[in-house]
Protein backbone atom coordinates (compact mmCIF):
# COMPACT_ATOMS: atom_id res chain seq x y z
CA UNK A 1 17.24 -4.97 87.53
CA UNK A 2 13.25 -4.26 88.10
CA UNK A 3 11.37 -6.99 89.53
CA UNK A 4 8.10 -8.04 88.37
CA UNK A 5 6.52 -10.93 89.80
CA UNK A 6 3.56 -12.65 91.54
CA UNK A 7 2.86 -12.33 95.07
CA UNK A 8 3.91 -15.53 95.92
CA UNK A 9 6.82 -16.09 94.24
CA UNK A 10 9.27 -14.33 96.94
CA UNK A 11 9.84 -11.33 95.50
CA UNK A 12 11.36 -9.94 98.66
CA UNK A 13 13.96 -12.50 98.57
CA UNK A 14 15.65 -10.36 95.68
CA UNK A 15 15.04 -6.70 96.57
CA UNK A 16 19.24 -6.51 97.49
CA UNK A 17 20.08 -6.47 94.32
CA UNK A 18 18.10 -3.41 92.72
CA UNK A 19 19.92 -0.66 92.21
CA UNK A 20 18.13 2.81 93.48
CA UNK A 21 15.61 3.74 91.06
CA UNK A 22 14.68 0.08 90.36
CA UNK A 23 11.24 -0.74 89.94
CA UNK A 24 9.23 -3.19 91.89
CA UNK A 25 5.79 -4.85 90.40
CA UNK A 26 4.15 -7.27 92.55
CA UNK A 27 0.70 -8.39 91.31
CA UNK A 28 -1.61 -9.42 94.63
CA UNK A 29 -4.55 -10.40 96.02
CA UNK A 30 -3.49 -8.93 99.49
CA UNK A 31 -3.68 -5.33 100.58
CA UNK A 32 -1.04 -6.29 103.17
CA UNK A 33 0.88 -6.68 100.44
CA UNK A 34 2.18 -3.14 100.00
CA UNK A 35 3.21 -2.47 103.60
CA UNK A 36 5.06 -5.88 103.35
CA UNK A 37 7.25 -3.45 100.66
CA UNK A 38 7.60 -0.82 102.73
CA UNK A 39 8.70 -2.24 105.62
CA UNK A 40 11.70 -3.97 102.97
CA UNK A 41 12.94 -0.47 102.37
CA UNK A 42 10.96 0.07 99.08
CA UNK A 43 8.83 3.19 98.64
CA UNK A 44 5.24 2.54 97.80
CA UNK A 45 4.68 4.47 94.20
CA UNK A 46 1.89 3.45 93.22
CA UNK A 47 -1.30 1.01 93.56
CA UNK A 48 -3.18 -0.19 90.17
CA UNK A 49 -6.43 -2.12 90.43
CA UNK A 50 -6.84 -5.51 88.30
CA UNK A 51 -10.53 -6.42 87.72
CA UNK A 52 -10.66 -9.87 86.24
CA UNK A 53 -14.22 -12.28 86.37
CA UNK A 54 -12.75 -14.17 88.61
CA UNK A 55 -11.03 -11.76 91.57
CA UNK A 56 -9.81 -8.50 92.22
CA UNK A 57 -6.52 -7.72 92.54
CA UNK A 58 -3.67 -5.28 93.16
CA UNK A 59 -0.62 -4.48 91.22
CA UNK A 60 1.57 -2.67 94.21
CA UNK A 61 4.47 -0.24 92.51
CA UNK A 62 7.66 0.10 94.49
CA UNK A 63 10.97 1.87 94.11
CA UNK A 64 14.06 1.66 95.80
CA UNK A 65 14.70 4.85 97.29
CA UNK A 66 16.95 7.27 94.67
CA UNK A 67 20.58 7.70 95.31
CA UNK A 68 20.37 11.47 93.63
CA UNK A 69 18.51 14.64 94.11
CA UNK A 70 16.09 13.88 91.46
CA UNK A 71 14.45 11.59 88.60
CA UNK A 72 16.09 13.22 86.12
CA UNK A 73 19.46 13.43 87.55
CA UNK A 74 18.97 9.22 88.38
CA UNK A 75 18.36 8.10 85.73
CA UNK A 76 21.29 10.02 83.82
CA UNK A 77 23.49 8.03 86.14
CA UNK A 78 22.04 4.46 86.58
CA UNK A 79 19.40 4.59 84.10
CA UNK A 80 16.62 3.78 86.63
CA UNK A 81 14.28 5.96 88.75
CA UNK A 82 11.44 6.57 85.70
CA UNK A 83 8.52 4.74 83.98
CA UNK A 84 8.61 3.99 80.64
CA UNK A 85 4.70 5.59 79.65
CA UNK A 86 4.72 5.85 75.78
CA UNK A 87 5.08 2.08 76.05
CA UNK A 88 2.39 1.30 78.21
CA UNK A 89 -0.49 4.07 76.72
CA UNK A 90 -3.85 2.79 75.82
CA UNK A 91 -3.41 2.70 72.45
CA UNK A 92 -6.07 3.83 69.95
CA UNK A 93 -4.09 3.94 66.61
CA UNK A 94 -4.84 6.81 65.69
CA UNK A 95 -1.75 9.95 65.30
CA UNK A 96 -3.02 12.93 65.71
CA UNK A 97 -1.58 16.53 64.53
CA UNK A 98 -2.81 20.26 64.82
CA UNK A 99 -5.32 20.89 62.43
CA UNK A 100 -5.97 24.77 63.14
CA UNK A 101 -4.38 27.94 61.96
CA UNK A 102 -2.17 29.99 63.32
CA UNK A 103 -3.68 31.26 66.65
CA UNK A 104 -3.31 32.71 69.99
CA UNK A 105 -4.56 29.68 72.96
CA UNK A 106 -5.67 31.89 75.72
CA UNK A 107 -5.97 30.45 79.09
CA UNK A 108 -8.37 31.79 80.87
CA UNK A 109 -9.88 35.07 80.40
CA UNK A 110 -6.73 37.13 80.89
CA UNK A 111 -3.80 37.84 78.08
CA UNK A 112 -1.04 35.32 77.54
CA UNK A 113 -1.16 31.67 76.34
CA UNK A 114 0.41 29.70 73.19
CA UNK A 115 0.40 29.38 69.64
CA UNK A 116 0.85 26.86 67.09
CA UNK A 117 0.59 26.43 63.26
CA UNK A 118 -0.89 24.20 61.05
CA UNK A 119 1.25 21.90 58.97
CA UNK A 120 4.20 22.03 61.24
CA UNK A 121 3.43 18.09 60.91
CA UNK A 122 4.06 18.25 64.93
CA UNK A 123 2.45 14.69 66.81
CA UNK A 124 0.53 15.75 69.32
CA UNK A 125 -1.01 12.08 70.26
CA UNK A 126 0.15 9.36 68.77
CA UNK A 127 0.55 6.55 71.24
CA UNK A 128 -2.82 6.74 72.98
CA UNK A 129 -4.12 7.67 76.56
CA UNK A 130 -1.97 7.74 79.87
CA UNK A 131 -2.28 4.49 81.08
CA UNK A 132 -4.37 4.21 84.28
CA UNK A 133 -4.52 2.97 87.48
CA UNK A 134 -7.60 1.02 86.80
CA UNK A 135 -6.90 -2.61 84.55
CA UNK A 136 -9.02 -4.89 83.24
CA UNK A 137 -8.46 -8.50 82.13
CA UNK A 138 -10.38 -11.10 80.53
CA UNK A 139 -12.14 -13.92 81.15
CA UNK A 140 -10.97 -17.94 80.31
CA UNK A 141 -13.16 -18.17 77.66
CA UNK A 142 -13.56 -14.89 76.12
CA UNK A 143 -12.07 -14.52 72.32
CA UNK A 144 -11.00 -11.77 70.39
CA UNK A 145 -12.69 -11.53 67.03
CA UNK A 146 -11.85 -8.93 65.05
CA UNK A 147 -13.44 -5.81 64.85
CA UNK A 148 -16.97 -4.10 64.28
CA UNK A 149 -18.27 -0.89 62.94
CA UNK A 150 -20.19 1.15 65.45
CA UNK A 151 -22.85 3.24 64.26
CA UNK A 152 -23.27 6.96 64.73
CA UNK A 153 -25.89 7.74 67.10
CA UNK A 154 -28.24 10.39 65.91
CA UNK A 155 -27.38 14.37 66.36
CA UNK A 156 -28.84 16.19 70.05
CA UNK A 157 -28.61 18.62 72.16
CA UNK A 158 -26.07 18.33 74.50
CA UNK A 159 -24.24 20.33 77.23
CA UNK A 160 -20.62 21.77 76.81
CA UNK A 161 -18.36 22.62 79.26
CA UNK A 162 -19.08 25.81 81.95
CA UNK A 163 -18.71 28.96 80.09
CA UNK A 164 -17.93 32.43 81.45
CA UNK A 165 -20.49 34.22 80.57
CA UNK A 166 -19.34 37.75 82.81
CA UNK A 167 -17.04 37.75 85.31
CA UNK A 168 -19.82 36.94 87.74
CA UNK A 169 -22.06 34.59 85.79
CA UNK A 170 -21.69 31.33 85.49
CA UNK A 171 -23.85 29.35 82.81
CA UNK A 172 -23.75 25.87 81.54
CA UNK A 173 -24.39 26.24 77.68
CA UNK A 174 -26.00 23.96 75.14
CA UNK A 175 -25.38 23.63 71.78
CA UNK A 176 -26.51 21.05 68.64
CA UNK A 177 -24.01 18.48 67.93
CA UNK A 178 -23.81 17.10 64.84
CA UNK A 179 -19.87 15.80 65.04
CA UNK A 180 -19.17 14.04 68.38
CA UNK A 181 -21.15 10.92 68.22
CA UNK A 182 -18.93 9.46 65.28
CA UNK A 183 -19.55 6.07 63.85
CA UNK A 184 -16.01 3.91 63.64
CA UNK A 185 -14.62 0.29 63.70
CA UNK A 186 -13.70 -0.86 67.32
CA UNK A 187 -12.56 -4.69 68.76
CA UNK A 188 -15.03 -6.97 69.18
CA UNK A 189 -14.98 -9.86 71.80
CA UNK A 190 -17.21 -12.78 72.23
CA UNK A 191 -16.96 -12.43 76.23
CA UNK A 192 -18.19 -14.73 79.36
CA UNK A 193 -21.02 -13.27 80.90
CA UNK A 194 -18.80 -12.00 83.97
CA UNK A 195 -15.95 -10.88 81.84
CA UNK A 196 -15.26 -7.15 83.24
CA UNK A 197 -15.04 -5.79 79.79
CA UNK A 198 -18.17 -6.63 78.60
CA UNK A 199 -19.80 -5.41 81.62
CA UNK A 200 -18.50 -1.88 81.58
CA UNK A 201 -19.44 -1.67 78.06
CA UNK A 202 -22.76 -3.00 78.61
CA UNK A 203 -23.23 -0.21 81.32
CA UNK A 204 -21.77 2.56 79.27
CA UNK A 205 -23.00 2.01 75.73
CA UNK A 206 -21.44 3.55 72.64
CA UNK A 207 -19.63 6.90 73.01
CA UNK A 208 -17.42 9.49 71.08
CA UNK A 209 -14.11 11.41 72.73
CA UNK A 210 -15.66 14.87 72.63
CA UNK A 211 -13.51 17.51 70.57
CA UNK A 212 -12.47 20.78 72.16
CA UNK A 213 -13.12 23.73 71.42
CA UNK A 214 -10.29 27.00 71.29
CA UNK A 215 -10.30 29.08 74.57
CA UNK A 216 -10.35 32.76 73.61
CA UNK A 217 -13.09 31.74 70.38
CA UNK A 218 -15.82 33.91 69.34
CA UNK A 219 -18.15 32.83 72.32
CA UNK A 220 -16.91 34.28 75.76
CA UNK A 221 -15.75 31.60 77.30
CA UNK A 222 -16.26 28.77 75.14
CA UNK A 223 -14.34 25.57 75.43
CA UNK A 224 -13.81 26.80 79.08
CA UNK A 225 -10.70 24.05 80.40
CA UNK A 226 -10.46 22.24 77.14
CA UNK A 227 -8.90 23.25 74.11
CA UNK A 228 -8.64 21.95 70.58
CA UNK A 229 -5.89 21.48 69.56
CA UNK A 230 -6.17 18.28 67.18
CA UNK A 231 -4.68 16.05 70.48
CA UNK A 232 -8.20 14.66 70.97
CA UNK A 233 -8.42 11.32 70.54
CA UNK A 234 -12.18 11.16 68.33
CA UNK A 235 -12.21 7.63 68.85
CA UNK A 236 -15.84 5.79 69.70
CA UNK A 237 -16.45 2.55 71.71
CA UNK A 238 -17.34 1.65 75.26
CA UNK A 239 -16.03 3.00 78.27
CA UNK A 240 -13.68 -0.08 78.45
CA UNK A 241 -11.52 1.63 75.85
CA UNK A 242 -10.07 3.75 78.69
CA UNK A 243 -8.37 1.50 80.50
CA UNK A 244 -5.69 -0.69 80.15
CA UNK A 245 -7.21 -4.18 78.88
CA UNK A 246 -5.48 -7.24 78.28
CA UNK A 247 -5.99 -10.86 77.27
CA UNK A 248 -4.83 -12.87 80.32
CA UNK A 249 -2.03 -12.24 83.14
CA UNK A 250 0.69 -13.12 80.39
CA UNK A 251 -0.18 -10.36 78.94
CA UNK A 252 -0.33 -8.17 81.44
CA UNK A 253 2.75 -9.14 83.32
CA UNK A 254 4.40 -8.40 79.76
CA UNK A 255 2.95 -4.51 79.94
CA UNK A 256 4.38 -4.21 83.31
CA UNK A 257 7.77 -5.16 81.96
CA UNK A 258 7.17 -2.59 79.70
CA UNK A 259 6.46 -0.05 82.53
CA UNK A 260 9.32 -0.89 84.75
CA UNK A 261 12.00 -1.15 81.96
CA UNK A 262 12.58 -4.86 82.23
């Protein structure tokens, strides 16, 4: 059975009965903390940063070593060994599918790649980002209320990604861009001035997911290392929106149940 637990709650005490595969998440204020694991037999996954206005803190991911040759193989046997990501994305509620014709994805400039069709009603991104290694939590007395509708910021010129211009050339390209700086509803807290959340958004500002643009498209090298596909996420808000963000510790103790399998 995974473990997930405070630092001082003695954790350690109960590592003999995980089976190999099984999770440990141990939420700490000490860096000490993950050698403490190691030195129990546990194998040191993983180390997630929790910034909170009143400390930092580490979330140190163990595993008890596997039993079989691989993940896969593991957790066909005991059911343990993987973490359970679709439940812990950042969600942004939105599902996305492929919105372009049939075409050829090229990667790169030489032949091969993928194709895909619109209206195969495929998901491409449905439960949000990949959940991060960086988490932030909220202060005491902030309060969630509601939402509020950001508003587009005007149309510029910006700067794409590199595009291959000859095989020799290199040249980053600018274009107008009427479509990425989107105007949406996003949550809205009433924060403490230290609250980590408000911060990051303070120091950010407003921003749009940029859109991608099809490798192998009418401009040589256009969309270099990005493609669209209709995954994007075209959501706006602060850079907080990122990251993993949670009310209190409750709350985030309950996403790393969620992660571990508890």
């Amino acid at each position: 059975m995974p473990i997930v637990a405070h630092d001082n709650t003695g954790w350690a005490d109960q590592i003999a009965g995980l089976v190999p595969g099984d999770h440990v998440a141990v939420l700490s204020t000490r860096s000490g903390t993950g050698l403490r694991g190691r030195l129990a037999g546990l194998e040191l996954r993983d180390t997630l940063f929790v910034l909170s206005p009143r400390a930092m803190r580490f979330v140190f991911l163990f595993r008890k070593p596997l039993s079989e040759p691989t993940v896969a193989e593991q957790v066909l046997k005991t059911g343990t060994g993987a973490l359970r990501i679709d439940a812990c994305r950042v969600n942004n509620g939105v599902a996305k599918q492929a919105t372009a014709g049939r075409r050829t994805v090229k990667w790169g400039v030489g032949e091969g790649g993928s194709s895909y069709e619109k209206g195969t009603g495929a998901i491409w991104s449905n439960e949000g980002r990949w959940p991060s290694n960086f988490i932030l939590v909220h202060g005491t007395a902030c309060r969630n209320v509601g939402t509020k509708h950001v508003r587009p910021s005007p149309s510029g010129t910006r700067t794409t990604a590199l595009g291959i211009i000859s095989d020799d050339n290199w040249k980053a390209k600018t274009q107008k861009d009427s479509r990425s700086w989107i105007s949406g509803d996003v949550p809205s807290w009433e924060c403490e001035p230290a609250c980590p959340v408000a911060q990051l958004d303070a120091q950010s500002g407003t921003s749009a997911s940029r859109i991608g643009q099809p490798r192998g498209s009418a401009e040589p090298g256009q969309g270099w290392g990005m493609t669209k596909t209709g995954a994007e996420y075209d959501d706006v808000g602060g850079a907080s929106r990122f990251f993993p963000q949670f009310e209190d510790d409750t709350a985030l103790l309950a996403w790393l149940h969620r992660l571990v399998g508890c």
